[in-house]
N, C-alpha and C. Protein backbone atom coordinates (compact mmCIF):
# COMPACT_ATOMS: atom_id res chain seq x y z
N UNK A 1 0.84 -1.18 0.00
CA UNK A 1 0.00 0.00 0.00
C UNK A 1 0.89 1.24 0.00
N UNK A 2 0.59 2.07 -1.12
CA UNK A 2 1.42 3.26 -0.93
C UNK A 2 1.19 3.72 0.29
N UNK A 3 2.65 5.08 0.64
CA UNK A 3 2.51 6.05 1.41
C UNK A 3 1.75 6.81 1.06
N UNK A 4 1.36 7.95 1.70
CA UNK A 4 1.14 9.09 1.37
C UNK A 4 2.48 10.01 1.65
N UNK A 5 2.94 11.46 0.92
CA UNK A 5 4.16 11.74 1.58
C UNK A 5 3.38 12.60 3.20
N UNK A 6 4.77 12.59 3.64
CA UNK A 6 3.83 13.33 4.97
C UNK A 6 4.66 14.86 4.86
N UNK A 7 4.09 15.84 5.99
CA UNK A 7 4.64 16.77 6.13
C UNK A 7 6.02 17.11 6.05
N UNK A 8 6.87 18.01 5.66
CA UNK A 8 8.51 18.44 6.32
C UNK A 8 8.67 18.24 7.40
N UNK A 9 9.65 17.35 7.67
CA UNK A 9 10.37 17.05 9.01
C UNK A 9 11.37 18.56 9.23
N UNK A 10 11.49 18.91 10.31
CA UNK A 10 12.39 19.89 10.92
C UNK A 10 13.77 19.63 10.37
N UNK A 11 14.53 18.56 10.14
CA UNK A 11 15.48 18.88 9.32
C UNK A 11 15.09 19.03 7.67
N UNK A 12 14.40 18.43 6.75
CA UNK A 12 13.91 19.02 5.54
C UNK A 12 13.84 20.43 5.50
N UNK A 13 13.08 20.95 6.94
CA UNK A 13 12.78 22.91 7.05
C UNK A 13 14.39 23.39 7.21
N UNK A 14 15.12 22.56 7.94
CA UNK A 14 16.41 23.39 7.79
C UNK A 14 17.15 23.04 7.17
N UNK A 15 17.45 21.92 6.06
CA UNK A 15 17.75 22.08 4.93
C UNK A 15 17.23 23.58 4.18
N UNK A 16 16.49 23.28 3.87
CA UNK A 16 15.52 23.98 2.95
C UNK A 16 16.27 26.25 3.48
N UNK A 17 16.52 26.23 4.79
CA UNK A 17 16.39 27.38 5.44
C UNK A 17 18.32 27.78 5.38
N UNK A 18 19.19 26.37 5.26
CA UNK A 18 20.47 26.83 4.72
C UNK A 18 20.72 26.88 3.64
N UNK A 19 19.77 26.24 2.54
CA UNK A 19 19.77 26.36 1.07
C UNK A 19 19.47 27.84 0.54
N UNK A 20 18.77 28.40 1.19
CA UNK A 20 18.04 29.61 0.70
C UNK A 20 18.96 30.72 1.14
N UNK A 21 19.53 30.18 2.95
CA UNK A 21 20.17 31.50 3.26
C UNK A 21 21.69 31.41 2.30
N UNK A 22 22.05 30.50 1.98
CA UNK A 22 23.23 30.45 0.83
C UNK A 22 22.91 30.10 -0.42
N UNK A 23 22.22 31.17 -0.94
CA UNK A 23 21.97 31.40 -2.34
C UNK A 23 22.76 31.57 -3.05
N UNK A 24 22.61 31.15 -4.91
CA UNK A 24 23.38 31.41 -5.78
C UNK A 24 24.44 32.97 -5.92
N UNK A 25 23.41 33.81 -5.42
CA UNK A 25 24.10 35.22 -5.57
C UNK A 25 24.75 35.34 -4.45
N UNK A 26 24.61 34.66 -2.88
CA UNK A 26 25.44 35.05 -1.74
C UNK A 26 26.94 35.16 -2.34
N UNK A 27 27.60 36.76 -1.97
CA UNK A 27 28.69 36.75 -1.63
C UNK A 27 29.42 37.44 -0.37
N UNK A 28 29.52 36.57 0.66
CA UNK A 28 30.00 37.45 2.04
C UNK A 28 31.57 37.85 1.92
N UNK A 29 31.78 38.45 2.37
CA UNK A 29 32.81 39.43 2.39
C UNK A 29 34.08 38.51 3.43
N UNK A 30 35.23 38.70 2.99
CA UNK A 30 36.43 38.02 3.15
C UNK A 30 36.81 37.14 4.31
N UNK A 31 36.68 38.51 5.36
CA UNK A 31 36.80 38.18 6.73
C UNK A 31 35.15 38.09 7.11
N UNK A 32 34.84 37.94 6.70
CA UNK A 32 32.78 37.71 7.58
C UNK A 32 32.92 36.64 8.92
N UNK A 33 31.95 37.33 9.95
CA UNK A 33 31.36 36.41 10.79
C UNK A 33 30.74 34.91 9.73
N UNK A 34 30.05 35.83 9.05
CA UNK A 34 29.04 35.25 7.86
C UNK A 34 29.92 33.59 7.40
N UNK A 35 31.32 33.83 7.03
CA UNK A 35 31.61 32.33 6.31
C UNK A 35 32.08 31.35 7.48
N UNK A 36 32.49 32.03 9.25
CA UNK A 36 32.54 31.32 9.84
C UNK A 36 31.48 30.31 10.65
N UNK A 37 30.05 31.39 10.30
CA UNK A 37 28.61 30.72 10.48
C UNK A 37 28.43 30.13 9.78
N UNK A 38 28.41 30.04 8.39
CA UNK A 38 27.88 29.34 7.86
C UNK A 38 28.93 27.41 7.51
N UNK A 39 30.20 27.96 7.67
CA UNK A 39 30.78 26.51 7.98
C UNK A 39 30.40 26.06 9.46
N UNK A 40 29.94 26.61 10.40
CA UNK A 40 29.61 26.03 12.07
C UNK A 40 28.19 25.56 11.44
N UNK A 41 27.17 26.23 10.65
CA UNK A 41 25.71 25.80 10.46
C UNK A 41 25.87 24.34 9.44
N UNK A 42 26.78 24.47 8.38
CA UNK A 42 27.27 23.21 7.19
C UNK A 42 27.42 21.94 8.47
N UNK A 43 28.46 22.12 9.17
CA UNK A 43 29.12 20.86 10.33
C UNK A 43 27.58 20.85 11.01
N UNK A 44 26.92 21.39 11.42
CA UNK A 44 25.54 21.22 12.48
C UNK A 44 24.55 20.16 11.34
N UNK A 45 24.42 21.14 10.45
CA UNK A 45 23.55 20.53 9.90
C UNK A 45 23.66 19.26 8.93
N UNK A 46 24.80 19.16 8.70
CA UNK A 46 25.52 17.65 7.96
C UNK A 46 25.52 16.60 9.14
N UNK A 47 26.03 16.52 10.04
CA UNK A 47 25.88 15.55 11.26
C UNK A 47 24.97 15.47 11.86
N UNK A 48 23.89 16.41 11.84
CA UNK A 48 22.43 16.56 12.56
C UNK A 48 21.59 15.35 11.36
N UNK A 49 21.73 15.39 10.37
CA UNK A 49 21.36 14.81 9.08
C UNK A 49 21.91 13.14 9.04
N UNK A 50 23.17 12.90 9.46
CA UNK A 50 23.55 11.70 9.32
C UNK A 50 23.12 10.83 10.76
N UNK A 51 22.91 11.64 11.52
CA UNK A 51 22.54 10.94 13.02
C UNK A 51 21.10 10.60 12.78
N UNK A 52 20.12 11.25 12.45
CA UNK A 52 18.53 11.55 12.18
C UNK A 52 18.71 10.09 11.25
N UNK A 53 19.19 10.34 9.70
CA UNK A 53 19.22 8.93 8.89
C UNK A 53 19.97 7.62 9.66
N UNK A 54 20.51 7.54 10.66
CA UNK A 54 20.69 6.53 11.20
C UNK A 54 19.57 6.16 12.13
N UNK A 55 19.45 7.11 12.62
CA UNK A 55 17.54 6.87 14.01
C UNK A 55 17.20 6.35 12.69
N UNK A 56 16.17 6.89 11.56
CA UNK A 56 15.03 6.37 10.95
C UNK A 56 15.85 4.85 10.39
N UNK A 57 17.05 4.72 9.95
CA UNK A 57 17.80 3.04 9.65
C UNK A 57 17.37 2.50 10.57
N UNK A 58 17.55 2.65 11.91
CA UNK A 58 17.40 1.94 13.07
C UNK A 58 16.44 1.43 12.91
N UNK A 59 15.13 2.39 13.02
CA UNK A 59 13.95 2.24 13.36
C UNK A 59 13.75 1.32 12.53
N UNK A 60 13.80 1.21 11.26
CA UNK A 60 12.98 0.69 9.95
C UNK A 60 13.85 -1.13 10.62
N UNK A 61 14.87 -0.96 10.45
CA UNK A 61 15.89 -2.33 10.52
C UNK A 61 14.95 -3.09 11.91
N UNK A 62 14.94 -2.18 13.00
CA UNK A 62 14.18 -2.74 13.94
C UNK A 62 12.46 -3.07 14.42
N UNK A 63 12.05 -2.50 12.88
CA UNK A 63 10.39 -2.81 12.69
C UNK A 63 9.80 -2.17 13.62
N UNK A 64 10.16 -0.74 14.26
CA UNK A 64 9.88 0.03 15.52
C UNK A 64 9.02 0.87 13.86
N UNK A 65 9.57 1.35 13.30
CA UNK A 65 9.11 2.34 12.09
C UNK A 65 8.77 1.25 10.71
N UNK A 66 8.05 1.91 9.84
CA UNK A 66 7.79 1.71 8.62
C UNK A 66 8.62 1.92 7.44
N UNK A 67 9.31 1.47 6.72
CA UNK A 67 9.66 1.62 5.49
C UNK A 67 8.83 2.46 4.46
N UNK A 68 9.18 3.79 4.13
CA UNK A 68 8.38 4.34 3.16
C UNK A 68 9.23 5.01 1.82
N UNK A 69 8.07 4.43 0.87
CA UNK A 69 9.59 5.17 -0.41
C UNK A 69 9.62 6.74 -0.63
N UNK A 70 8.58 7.53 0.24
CA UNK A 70 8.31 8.71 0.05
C UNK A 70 9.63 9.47 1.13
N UNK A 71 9.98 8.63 2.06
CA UNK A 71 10.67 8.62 3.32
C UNK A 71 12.29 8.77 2.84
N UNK A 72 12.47 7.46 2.56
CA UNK A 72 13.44 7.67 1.44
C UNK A 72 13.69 8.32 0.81
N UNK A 73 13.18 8.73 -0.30
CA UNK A 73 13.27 9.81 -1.59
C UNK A 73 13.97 11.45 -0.74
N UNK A 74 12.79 11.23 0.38
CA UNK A 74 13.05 12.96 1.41
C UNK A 74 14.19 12.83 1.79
N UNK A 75 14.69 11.59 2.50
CA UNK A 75 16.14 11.76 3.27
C UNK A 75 16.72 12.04 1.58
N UNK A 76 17.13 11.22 0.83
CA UNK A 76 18.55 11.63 0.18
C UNK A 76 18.05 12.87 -0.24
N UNK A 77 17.01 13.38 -0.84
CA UNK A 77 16.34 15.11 -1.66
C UNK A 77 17.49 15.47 -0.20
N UNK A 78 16.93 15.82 1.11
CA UNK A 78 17.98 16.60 2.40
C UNK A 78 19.55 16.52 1.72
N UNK A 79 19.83 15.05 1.90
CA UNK A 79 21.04 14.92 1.62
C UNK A 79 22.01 15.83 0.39
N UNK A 80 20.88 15.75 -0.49
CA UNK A 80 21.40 16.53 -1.90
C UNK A 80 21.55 17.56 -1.64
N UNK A 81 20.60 18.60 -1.10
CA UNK A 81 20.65 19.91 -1.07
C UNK A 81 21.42 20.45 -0.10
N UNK A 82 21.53 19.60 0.77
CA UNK A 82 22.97 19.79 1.93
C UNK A 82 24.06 20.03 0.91
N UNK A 83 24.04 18.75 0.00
CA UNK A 83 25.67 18.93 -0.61
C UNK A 83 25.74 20.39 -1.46
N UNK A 84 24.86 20.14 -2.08
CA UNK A 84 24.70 21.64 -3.22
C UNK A 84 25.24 22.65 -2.35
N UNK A 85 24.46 22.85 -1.67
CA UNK A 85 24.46 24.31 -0.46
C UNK A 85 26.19 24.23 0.31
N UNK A 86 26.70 23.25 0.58
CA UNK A 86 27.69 23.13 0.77
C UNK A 86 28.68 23.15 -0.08
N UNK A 87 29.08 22.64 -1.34
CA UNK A 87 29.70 23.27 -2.36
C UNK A 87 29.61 24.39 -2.80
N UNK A 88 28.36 25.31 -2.46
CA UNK A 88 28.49 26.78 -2.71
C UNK A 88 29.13 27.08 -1.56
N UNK A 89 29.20 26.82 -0.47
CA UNK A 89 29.52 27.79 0.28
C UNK A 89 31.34 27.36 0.93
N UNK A 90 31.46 26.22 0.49
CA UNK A 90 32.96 26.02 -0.07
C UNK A 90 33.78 26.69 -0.94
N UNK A 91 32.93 26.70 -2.06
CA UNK A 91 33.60 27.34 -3.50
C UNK A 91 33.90 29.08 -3.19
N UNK A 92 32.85 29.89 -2.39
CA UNK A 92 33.07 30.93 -2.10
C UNK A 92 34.33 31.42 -1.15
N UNK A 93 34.39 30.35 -0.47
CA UNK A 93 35.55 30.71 0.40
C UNK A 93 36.80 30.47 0.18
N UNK A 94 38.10 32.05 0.28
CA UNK A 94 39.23 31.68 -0.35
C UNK A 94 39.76 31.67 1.57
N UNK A 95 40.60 30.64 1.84
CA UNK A 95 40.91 29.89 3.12
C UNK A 95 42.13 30.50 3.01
N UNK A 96 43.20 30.97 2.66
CA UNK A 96 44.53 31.63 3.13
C UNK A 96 43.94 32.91 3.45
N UNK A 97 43.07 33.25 3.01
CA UNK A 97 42.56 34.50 4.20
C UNK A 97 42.24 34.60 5.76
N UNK A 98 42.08 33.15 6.12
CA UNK A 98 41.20 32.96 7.27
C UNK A 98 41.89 31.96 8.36
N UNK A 99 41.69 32.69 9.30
CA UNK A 99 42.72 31.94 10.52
C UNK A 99 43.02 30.40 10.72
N UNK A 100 43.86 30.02 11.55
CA UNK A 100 44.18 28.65 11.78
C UNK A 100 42.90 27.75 12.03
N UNK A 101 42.34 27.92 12.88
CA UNK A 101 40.98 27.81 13.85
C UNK A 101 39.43 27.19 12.76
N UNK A 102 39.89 28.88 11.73
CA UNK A 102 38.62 28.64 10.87
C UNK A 102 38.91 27.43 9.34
N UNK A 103 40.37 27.73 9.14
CA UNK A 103 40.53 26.71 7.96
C UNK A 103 40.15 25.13 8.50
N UNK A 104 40.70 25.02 9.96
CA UNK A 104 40.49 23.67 10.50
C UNK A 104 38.98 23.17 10.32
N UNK A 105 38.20 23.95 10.74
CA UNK A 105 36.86 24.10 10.66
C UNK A 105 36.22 23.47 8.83
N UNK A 106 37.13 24.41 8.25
CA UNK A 106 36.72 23.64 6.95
C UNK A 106 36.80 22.32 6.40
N UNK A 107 37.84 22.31 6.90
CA UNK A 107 38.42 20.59 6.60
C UNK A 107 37.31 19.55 6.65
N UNK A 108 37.14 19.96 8.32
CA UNK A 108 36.14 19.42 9.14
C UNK A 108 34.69 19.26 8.28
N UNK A 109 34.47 19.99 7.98
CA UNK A 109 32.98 20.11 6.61
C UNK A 109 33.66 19.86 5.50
N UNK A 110 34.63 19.47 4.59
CA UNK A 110 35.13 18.86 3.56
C UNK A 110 34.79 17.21 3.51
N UNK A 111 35.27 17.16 4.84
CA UNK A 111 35.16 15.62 5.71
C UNK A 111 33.94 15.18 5.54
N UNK A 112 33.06 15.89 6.11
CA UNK A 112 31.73 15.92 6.21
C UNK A 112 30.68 15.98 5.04
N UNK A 113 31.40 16.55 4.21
CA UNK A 113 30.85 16.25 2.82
C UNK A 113 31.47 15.44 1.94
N UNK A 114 32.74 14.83 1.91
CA UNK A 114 33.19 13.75 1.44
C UNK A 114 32.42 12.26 1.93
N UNK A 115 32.34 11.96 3.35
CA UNK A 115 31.45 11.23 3.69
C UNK A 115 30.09 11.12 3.05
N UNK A 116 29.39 12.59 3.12
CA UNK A 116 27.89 12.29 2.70
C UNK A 116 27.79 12.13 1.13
N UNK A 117 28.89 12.64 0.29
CA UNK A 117 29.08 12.14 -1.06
C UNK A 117 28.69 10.81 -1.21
N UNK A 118 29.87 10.13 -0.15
CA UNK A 118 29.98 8.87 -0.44
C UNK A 118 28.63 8.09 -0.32
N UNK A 119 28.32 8.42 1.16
CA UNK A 119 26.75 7.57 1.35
C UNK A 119 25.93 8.04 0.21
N UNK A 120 25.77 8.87 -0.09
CA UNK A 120 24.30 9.22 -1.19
C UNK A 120 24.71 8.25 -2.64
N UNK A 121 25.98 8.30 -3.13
CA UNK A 121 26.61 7.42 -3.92
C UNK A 121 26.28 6.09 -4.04
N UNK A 122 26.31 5.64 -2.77
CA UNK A 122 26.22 4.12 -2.18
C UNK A 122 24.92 3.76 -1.53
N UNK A 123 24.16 4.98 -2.01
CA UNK A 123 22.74 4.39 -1.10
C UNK A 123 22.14 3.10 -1.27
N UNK A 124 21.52 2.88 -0.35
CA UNK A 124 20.86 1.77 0.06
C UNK A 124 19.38 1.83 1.18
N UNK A 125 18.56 1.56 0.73
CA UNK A 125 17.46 2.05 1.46
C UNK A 125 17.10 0.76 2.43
N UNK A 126 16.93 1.14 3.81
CA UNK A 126 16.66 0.51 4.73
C UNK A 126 15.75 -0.42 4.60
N UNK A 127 16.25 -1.84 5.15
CA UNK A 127 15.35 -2.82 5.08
C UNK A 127 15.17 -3.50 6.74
N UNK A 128 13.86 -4.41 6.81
CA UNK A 128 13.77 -5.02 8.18
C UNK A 128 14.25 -6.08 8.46
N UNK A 129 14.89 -5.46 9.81
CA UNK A 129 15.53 -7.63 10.24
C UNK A 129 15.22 -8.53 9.67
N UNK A 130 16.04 -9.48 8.99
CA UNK A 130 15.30 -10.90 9.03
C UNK A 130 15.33 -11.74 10.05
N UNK A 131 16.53 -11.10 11.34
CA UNK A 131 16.40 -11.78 12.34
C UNK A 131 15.90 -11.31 13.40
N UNK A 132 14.37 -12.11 14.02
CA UNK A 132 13.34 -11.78 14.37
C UNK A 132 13.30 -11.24 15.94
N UNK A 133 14.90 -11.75 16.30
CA UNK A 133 15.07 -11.54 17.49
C UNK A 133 15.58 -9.65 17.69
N UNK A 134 16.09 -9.29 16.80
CA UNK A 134 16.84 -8.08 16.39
C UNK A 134 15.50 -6.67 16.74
N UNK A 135 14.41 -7.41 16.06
CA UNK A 135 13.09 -6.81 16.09
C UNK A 135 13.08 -6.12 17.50
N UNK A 136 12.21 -5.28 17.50
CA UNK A 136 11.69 -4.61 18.81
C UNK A 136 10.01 -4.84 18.64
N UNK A 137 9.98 -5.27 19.59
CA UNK A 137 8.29 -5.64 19.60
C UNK A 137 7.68 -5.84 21.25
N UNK A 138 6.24 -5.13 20.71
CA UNK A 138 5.77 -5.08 21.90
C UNK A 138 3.90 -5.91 21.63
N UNK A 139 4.17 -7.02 22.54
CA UNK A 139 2.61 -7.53 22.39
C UNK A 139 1.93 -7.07 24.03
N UNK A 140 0.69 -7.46 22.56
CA UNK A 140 -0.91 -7.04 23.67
C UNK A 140 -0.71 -8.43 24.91
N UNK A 141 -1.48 -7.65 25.69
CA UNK A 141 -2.03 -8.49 27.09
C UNK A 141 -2.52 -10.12 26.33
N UNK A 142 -2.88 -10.32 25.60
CA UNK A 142 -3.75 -11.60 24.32
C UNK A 142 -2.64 -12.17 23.65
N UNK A 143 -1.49 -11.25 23.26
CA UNK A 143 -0.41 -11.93 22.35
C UNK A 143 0.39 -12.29 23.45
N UNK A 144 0.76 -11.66 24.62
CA UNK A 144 1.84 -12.58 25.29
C UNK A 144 1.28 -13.74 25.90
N UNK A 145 -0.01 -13.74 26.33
CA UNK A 145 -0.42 -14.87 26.91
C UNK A 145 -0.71 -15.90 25.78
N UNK A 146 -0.66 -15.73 24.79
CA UNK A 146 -0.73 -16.83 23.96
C UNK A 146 0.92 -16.96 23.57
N UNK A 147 1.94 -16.31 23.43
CA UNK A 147 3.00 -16.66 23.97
C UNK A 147 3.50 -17.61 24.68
N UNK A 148 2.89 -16.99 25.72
CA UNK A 148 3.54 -17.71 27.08
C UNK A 148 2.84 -19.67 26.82
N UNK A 149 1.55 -19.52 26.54
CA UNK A 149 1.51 -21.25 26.57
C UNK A 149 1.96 -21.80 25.45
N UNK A 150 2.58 -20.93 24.12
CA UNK A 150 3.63 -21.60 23.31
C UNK A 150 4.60 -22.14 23.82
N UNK A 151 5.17 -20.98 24.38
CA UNK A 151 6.28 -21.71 25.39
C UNK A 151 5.95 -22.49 26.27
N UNK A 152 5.40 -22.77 27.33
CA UNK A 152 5.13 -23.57 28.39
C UNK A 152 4.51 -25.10 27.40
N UNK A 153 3.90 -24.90 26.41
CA UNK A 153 3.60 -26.24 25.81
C UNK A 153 4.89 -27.01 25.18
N UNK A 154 5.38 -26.12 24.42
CA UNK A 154 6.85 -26.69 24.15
C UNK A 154 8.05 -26.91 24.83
N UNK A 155 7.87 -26.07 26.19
CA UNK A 155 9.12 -26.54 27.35
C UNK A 155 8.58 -27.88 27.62
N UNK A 156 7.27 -28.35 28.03
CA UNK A 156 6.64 -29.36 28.69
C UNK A 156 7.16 -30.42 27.27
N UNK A 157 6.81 -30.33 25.96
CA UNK A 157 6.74 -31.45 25.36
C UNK A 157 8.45 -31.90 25.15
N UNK A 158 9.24 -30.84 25.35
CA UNK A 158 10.29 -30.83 25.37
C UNK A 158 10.89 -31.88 26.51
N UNK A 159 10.59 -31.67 27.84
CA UNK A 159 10.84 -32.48 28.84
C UNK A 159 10.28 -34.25 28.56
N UNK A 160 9.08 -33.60 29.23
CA UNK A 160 8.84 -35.13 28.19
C UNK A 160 9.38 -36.13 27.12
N UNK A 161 9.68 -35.42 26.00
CA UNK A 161 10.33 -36.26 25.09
C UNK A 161 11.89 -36.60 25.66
N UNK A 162 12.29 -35.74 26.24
CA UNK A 162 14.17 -36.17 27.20
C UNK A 162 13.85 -37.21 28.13
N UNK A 163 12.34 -36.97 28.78
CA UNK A 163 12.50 -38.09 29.70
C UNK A 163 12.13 -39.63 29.18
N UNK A 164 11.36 -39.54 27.70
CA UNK A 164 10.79 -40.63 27.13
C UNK A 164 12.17 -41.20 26.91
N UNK A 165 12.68 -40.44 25.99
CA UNK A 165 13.98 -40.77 25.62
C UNK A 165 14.92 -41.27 26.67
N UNK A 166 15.46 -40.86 27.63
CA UNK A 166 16.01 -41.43 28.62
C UNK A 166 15.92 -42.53 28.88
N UNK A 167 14.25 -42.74 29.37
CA UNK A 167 14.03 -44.36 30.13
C UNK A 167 13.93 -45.23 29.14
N UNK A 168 13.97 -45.08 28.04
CA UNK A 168 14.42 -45.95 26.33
C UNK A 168 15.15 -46.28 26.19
N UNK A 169 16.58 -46.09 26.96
CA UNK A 169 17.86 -46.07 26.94
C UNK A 169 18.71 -47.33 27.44
């Protein structure tokens, strides 16, 4: 059954809110507060992004969440426009202008976008355990008690058959 897509998640809105504030025409000025914010907002919002796509992996791998292809599609769309927005605001910056402190800083978001290159490259969309134990699950008051005399019928037939077996012996 299809999804429906759902609303913008808060990182999609701030994607969407560093894409815009680093527009095609942004050009900040040499020494700016401006290019040291916006590499501190690139590092926030690139690792805020890869932690979030690991929760929803989790979730999906652990059958806590749903698999959706609309879900999907949104994380890497984030992912993309992270990178875009981040290659602009790389390309603008000439780094022998700018202190020890702040070039380090860049690296640091080079890193950070070399990584998310790579994953979007290599995607792979989350799938659920096949091992059932891995699952997170929670049963009704009706499912554990029918549980429980699965088990208790099969510990019992279990014994039984060791002890049949035994005195056979």
């Amino acid at each position: 059954m299809p999804t429906l897509d759902r609303p913008r998640s808060a990182v999609q809105r701030q994607v969407e809110a560093y894409e815009e504030w680093w527009s095609n025409d942004h050009i900040p000025s040499e020494h700016s507060a401006e290019i040291e914010e916006a590499i501190a907002v690139g590092i926030s919002m690139g690792e805020l992004m890869e932690r979030v796509d690991q929760l929803w992996r989790e979730r999906v791998f652990r059958g806590v969440g749903e698999f959706s292809e609309s879900d999907d599609r949104n994380y890497r769309e984030s992912f993309r426009k992270w990178l875009e927005t981040t290659d602009k605001v790389l390309v603008t910056i000439v780094a022998e202008r700018l202190t020890q402190e702040v070039r380090a800083q860049i690296e640091r978001l080079r890193s950070l976008q070399f990584r998310i290159r790579g994953m979007l490259r290599d995607w792979a969309s989350p799938k659920l355990s096949r091992a059932i134990g891995l699952r997170e699950m929670e049963l009704s008051e009706s499912e554990a008690a029918e549980f429980d005399r699965i088990i208790s019928r099969t510990t019992i037939e279990t014994v039984v058959s060791e002890v049949g077996l035994r005195s056979t012996t």
